[in-house]
Protein backbone atom coordinates (compact mmCIF):
# COMPACT_ATOMS: atom_id res chain seq x y z
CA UNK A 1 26.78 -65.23 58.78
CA UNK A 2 28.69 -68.24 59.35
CA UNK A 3 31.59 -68.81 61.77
CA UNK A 4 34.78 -67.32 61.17
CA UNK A 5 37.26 -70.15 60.62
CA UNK A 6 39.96 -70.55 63.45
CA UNK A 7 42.57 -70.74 60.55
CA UNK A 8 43.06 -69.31 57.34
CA UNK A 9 44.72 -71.94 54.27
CA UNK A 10 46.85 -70.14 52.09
CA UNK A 11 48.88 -73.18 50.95
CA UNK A 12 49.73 -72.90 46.75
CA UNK A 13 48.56 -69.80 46.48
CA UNK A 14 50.69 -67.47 44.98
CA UNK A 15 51.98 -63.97 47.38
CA UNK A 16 49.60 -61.61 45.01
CA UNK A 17 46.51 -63.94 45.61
CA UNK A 18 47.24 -64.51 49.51
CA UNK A 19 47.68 -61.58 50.93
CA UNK A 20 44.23 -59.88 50.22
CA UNK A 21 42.67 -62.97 51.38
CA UNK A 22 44.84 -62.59 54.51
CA UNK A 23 44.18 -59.13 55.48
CA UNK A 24 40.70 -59.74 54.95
CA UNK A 25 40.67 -63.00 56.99
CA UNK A 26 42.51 -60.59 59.82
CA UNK A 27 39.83 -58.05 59.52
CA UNK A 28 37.16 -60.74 60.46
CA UNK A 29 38.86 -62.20 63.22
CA UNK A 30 39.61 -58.76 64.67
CA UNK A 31 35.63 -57.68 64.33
CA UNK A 32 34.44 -61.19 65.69
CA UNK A 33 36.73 -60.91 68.68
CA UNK A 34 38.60 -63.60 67.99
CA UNK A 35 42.01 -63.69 69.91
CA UNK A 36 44.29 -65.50 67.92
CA UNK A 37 44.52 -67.66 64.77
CA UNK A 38 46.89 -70.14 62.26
CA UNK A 39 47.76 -68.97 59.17
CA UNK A 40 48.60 -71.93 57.12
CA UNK A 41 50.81 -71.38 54.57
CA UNK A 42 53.03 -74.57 54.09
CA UNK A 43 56.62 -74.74 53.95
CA UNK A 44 57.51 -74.87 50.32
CA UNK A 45 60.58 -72.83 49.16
CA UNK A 46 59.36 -70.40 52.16
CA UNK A 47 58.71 -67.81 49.58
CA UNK A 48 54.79 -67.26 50.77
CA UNK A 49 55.88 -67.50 54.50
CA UNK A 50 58.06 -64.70 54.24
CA UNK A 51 55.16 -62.33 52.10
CA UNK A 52 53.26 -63.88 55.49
CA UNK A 53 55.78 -62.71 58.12
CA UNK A 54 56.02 -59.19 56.11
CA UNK A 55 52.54 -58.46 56.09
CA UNK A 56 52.26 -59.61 59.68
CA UNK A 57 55.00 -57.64 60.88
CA UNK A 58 52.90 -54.24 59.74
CA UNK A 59 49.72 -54.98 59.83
CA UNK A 60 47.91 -52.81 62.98
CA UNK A 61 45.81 -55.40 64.43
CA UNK A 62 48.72 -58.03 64.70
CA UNK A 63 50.14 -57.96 68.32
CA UNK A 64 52.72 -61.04 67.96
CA UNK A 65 52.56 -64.01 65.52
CA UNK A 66 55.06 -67.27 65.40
CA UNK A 67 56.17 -70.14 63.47
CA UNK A 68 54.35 -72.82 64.76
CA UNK A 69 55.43 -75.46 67.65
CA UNK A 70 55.88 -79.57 67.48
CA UNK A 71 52.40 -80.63 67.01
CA UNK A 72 50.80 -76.98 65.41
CA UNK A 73 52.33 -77.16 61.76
CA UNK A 74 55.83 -76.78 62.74
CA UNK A 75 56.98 -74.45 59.81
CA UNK A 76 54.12 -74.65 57.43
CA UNK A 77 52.29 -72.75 59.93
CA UNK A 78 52.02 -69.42 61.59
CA UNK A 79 50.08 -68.55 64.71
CA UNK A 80 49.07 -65.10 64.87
CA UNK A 81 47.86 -63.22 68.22
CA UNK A 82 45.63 -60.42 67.90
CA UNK A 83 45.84 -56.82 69.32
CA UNK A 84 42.61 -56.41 71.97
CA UNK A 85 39.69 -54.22 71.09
């Protein structure tokens, strides 16, 4: 099985396509122990970032997530902390 990607890119997708792949990607991470990851979603009309923040905001194995900082993706870029096993 081959490494789970530190970050999932979800740039031009539309909401309906990224979201599966999203909670999937969260799954995986969760299951491989990873603590945290970057959601890449880009900044665009900030449509798909808010779908993002939504699904974020109720999925259970989300603990916090974040715009990213100066240097992370600023905007077009979400880093999401896992809850611990």
């Amino acid at each position: 099985m081959p490494a789970l990607s530190p970050e999932l890119r979800l740039r031009r997708l539309r909401v309906d396509e990224a979201l599966p792949m999203l909670d999937g990607y969260l799954n995986d991470a969760f299951l491989s122990g990873t603590p945290s990851v970057r959601i890449v979603h880009g900044k665009g009309s900030g449509t798909l970032r808010r779908a993002v923040h939504q699904a974020l905001s109720e999925h259970p194995l989300v603990k916090s997530f974040r715009l990213g900082c100066w240097g992370e993706g600023d905007t077009g870029v979400t880093i999401v902390e896992l809850a611990n096993h």
